[in-house]
N, C-alpha and C. Protein backbone atom coordinates (compact mmCIF):
# COMPACT_ATOMS: atom_id res chain seq x y z
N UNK A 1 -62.91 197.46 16.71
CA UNK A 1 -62.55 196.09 16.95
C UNK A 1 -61.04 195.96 16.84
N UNK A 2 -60.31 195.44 17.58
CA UNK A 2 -59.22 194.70 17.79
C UNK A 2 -58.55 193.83 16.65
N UNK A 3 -57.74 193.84 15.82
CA UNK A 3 -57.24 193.26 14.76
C UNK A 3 -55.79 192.49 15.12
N UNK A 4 -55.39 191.87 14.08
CA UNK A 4 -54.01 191.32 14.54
C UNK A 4 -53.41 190.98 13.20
N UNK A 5 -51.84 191.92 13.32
CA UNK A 5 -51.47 191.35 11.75
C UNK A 5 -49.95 190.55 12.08
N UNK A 6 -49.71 190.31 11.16
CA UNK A 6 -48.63 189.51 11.31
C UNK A 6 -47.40 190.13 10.64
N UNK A 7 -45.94 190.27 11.38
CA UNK A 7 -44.78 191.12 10.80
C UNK A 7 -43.58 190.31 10.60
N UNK A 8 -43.96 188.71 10.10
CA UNK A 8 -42.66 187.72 10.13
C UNK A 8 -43.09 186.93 11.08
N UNK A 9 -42.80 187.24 11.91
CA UNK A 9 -42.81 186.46 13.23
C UNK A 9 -43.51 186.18 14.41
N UNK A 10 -43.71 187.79 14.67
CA UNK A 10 -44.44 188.57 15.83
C UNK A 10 -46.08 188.73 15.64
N UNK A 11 -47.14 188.53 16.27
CA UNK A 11 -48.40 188.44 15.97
C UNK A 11 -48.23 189.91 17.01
N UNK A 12 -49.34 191.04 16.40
CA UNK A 12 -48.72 192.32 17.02
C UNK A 12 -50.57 193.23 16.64
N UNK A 13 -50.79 193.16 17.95
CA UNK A 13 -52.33 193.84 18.20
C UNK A 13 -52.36 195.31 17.35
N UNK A 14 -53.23 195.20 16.79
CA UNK A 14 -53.54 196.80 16.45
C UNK A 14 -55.26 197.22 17.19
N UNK A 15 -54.42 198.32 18.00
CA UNK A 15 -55.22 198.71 19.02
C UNK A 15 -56.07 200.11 18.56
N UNK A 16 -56.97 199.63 19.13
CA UNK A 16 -58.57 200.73 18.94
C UNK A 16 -58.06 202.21 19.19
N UNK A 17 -58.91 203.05 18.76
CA UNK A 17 -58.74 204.68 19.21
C UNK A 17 -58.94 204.86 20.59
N UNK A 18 -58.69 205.27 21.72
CA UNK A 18 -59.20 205.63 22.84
C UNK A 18 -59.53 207.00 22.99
N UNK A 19 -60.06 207.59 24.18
CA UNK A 19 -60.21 208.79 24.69
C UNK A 19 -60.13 208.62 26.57
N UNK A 20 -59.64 210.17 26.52
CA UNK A 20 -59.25 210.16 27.88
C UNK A 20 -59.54 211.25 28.80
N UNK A 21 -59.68 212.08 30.01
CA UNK A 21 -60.25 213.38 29.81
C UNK A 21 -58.82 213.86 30.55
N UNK A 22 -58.55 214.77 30.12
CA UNK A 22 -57.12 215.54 31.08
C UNK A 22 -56.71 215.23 31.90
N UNK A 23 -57.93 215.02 32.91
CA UNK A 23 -57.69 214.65 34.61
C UNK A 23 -57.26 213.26 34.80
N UNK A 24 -58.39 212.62 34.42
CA UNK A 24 -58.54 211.10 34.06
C UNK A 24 -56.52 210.77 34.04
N UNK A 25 -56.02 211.10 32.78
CA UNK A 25 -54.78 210.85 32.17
C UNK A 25 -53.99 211.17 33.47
N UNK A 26 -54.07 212.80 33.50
CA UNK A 26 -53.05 213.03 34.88
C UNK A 26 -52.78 212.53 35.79
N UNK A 27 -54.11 211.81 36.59
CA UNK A 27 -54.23 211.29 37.72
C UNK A 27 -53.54 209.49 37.48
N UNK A 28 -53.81 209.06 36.23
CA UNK A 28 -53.45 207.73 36.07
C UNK A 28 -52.33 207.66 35.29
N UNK A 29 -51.84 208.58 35.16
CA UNK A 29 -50.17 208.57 34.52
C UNK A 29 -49.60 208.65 36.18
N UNK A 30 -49.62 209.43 37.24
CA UNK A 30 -49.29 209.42 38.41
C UNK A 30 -49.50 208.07 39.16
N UNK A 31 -50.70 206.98 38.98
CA UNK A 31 -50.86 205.90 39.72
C UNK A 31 -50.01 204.91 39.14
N UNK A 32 -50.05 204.83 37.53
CA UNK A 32 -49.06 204.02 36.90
C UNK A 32 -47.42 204.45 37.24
N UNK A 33 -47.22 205.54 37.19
CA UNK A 33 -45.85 206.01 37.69
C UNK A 33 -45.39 204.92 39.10
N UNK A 34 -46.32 205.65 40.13
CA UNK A 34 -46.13 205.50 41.11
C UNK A 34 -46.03 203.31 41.62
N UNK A 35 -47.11 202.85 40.79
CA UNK A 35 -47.18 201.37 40.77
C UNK A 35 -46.12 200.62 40.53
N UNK A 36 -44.88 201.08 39.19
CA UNK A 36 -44.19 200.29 38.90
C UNK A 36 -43.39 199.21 39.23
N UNK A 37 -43.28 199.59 40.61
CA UNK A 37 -42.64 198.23 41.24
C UNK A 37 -43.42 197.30 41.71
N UNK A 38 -44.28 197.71 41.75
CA UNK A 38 -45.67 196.77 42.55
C UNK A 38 -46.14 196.02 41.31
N UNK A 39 -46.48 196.06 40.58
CA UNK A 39 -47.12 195.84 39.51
C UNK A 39 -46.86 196.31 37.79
N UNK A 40 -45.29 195.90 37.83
CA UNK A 40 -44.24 196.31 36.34
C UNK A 40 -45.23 196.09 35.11
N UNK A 41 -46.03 195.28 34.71
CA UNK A 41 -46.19 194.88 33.65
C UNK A 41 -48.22 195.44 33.36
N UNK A 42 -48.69 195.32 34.35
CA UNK A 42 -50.10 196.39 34.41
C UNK A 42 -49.56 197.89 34.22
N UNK A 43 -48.78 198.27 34.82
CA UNK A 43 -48.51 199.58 34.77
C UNK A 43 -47.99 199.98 33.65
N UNK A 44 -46.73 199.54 33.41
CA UNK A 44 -46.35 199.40 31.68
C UNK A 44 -47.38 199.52 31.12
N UNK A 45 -48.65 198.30 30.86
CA UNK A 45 -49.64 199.08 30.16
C UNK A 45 -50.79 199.91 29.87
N UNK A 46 -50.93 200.57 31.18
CA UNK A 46 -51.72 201.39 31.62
C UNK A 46 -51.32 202.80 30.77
N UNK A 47 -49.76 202.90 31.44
CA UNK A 47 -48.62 203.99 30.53
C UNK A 47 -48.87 204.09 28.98
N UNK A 48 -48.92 202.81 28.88
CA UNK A 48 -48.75 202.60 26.55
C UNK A 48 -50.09 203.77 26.35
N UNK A 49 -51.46 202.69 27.13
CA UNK A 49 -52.15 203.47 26.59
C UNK A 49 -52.69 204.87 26.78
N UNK A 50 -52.17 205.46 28.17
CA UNK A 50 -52.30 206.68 28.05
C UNK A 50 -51.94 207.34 27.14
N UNK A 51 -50.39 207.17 26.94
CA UNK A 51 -49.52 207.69 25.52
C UNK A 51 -50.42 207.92 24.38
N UNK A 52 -50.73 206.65 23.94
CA UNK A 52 -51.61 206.78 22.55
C UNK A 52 -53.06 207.56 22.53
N UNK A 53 -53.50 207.78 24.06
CA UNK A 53 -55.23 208.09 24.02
C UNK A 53 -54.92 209.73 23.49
N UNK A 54 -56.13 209.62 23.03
CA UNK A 54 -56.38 211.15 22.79
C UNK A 54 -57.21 211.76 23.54
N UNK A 55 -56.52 212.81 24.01
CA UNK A 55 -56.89 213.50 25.45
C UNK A 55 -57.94 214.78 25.24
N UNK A 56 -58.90 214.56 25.97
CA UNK A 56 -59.97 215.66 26.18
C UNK A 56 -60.19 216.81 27.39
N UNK A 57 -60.71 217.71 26.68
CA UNK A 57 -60.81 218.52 27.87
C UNK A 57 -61.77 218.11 29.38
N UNK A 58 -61.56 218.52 29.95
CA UNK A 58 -62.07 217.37 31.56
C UNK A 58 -64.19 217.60 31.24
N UNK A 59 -64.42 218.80 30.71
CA UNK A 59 -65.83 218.89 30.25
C UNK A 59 -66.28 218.28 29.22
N UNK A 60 -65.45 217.77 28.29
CA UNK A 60 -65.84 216.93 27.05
C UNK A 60 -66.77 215.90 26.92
N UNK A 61 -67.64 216.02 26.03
CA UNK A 61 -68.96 214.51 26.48
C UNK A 61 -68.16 213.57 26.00
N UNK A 62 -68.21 212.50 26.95
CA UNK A 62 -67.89 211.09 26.79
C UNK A 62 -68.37 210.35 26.59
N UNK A 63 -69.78 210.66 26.25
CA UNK A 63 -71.35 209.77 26.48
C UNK A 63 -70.18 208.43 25.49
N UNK A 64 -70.79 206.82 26.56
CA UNK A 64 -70.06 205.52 25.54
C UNK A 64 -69.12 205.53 25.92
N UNK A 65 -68.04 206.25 26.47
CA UNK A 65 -66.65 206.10 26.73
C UNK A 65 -66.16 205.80 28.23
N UNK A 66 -65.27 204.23 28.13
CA UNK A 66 -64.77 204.19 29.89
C UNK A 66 -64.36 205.03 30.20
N UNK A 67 -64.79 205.45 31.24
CA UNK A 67 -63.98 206.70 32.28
C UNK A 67 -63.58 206.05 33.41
N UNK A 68 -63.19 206.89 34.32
CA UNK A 68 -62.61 206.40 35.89
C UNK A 68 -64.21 206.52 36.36
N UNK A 69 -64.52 205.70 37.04
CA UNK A 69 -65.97 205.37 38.03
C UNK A 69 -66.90 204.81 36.65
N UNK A 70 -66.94 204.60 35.37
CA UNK A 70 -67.69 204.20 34.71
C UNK A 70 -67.84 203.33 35.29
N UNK A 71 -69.54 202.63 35.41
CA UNK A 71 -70.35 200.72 35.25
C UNK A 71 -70.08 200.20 33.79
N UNK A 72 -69.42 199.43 33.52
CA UNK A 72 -69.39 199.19 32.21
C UNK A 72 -70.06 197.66 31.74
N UNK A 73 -70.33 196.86 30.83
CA UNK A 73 -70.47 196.14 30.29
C UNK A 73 -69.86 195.81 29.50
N UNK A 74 -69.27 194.43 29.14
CA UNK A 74 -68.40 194.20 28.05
C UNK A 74 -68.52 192.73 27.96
N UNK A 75 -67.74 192.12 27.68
CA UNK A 75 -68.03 190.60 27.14
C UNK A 75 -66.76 190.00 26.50
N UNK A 76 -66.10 188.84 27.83
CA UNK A 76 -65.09 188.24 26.97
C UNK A 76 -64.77 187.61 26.16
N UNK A 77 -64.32 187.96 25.14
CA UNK A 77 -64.31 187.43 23.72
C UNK A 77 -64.29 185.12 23.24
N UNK A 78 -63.32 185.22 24.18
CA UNK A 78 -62.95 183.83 23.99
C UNK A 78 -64.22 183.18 25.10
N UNK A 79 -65.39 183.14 25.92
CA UNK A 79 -66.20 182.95 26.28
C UNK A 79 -67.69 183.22 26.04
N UNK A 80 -67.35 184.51 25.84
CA UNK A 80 -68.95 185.34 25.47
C UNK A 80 -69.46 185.20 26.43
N UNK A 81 -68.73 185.22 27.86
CA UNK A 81 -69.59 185.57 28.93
C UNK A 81 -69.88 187.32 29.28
N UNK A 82 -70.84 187.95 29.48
CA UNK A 82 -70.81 189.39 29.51
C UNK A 82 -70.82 189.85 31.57
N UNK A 83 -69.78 190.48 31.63
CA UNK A 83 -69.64 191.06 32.72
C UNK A 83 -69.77 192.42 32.90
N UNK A 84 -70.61 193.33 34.37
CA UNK A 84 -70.54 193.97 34.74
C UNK A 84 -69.94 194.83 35.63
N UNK A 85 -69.05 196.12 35.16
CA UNK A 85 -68.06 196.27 36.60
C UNK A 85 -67.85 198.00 36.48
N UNK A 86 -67.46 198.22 37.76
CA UNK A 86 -67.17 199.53 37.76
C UNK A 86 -65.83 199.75 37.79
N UNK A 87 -64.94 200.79 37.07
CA UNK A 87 -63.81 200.87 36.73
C UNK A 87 -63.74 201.64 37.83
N UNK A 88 -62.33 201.32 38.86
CA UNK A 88 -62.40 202.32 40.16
C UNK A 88 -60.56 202.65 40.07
N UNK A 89 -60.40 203.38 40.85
CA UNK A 89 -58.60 203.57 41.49
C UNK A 89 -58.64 202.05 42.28
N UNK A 90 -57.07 201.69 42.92
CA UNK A 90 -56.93 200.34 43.33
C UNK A 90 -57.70 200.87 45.01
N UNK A 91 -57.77 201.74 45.69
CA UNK A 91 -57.84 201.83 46.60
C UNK A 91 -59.62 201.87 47.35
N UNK A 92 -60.72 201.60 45.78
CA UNK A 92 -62.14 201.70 45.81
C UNK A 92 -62.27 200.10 45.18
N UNK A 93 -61.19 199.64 44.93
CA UNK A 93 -61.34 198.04 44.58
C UNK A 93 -62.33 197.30 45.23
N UNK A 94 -63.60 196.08 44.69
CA UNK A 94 -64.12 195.54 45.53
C UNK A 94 -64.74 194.74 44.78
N UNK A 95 -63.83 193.26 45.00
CA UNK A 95 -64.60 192.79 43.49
C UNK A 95 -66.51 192.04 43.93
N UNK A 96 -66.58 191.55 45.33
CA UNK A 96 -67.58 191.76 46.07
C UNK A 96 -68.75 192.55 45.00
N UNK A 97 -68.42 193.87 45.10
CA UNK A 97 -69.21 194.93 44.54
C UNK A 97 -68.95 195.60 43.06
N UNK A 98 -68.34 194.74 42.78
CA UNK A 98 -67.79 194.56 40.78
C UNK A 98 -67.19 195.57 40.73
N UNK A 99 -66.70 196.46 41.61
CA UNK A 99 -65.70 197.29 41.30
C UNK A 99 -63.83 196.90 41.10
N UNK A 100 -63.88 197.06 39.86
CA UNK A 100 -62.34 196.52 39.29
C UNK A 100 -61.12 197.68 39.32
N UNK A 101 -60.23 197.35 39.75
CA UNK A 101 -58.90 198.24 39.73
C UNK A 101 -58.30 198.65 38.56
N UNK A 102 -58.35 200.09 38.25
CA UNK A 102 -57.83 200.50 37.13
C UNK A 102 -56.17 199.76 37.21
N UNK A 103 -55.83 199.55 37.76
CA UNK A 103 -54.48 198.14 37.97
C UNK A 103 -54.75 197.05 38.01
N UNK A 104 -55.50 196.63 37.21
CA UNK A 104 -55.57 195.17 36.43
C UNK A 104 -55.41 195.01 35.44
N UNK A 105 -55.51 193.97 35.20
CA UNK A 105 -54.87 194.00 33.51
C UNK A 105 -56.77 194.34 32.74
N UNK A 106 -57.78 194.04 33.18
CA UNK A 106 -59.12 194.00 32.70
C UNK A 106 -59.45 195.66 32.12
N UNK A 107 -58.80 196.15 34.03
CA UNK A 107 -58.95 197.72 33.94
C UNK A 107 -57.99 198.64 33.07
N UNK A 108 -57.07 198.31 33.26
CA UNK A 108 -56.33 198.67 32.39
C UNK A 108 -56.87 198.84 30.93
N UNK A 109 -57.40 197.72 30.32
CA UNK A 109 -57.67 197.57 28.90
C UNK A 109 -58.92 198.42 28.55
N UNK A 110 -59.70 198.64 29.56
CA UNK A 110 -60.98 199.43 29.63
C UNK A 110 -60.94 200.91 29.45
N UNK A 111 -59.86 201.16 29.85
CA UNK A 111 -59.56 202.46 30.24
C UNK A 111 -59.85 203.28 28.65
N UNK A 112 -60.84 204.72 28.40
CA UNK A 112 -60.80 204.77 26.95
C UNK A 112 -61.53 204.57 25.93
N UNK A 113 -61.68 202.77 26.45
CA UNK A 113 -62.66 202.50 25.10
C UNK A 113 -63.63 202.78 24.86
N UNK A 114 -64.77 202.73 24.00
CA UNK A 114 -65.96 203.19 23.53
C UNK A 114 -66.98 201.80 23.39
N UNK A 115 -67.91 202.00 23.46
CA UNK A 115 -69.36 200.74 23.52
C UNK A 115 -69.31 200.38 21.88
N UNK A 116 -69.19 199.09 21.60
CA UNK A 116 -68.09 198.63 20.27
C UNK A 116 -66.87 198.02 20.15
N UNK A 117 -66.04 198.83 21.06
CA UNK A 117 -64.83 198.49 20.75
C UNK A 117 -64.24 197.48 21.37
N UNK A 118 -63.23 196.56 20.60
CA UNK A 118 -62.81 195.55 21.21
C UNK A 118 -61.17 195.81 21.32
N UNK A 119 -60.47 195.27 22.22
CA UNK A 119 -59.16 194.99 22.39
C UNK A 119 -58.40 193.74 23.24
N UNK A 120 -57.47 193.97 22.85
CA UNK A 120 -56.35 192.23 23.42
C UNK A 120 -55.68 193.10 24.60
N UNK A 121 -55.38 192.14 25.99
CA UNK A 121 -54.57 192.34 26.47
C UNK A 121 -53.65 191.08 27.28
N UNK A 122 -52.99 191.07 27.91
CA UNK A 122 -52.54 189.73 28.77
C UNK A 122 -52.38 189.83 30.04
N UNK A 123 -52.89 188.59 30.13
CA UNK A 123 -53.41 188.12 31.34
C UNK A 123 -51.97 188.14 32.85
N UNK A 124 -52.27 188.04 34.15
CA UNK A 124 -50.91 187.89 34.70
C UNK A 124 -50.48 186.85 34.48
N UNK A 125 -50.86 186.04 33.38
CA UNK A 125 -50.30 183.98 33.08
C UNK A 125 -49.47 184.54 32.02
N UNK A 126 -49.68 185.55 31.28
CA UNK A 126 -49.45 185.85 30.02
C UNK A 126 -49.86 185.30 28.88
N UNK A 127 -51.34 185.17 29.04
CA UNK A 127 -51.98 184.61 28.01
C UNK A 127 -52.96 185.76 27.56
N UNK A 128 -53.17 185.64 26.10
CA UNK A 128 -53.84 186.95 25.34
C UNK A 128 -55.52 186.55 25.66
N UNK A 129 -56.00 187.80 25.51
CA UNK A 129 -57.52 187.79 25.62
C UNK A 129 -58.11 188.92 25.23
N UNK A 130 -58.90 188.61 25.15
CA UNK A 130 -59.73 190.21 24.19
C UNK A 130 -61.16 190.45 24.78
N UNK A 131 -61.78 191.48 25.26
CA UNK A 131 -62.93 191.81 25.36
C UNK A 131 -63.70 192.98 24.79
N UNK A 132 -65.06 193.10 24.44
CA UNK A 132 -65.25 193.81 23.78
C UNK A 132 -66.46 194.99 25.13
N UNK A 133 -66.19 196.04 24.51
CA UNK A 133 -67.38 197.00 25.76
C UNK A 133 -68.74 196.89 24.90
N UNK A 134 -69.40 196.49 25.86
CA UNK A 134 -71.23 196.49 25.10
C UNK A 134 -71.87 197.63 25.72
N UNK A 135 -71.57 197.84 26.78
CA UNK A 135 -72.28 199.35 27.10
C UNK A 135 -71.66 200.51 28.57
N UNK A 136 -71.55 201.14 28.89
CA UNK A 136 -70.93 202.31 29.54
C UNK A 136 -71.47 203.25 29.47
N UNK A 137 -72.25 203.55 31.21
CA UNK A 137 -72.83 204.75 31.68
C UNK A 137 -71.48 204.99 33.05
N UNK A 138 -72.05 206.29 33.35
CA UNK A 138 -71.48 207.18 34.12
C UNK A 138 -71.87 207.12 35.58
């Protein structure tokens, strides 16, 4: 779960463990690279959290963990509405067919997490929001 402490001033997320698989990272450290002008502030955090994930070998069980093409389930915090979507590259985007762009701010935050875990991210208004993953198959 997603926490928030306070340092004076600054209200400052403390963010969940992730996991990532080699490829996964490689391939989306290259899309975030490549995005930055298109999309400065998704990509920025696409980047953070690669940095921090802890990276697996590309055979590693992930059973529970977003991957690239995961269906996931999760549920936005400030609604408790629960949505279904498939985490895709921007170029398999379709929201039609609940497939979400690992370049969103949604996808982005997905990227990693585990069935449990919750995290904050912001919105393109720049407003905070948090969702939590309820379930993730492959």
């Amino acid at each position: 779960m997603t926490h928030t402490k306070t340092n004076g001033r600054k209200r400052e997320a403390v963010l969940p463990p992730i996991k990532v698989t080699e490829d996964d990272r490689r391939r989306l450290n290259v899309l975030a690279n490549s995005s930055i002008e298109l999309f400065p502030r998704v990509s920025h955090f696409l980047a953070r959290e690669l940095e921090r994930a802890t990276v697996l070998a590309d055979v590693a069980d992930l059973d529970g963990v977003v991957r690239m093409g995961s269906q996931v389930s999760y549920r936005v915090d400030e609604t408790n509405e629960t949505r279904e979507v498939v985490l895709v590259y921007p170029h398999e985007a379709d929201i039609n067919l609940n497939r979400i762009s690992v370049l969103t701010p949604v996808g982005a935050a997905l990227v990693g997490l585990s069935t449990g875990q919750s995290i904050e991210f912001q919105t393109p208004g720049r407003q905070t929001r948090s969702l939590t993953v309820l379930g993730v198959s492959q």
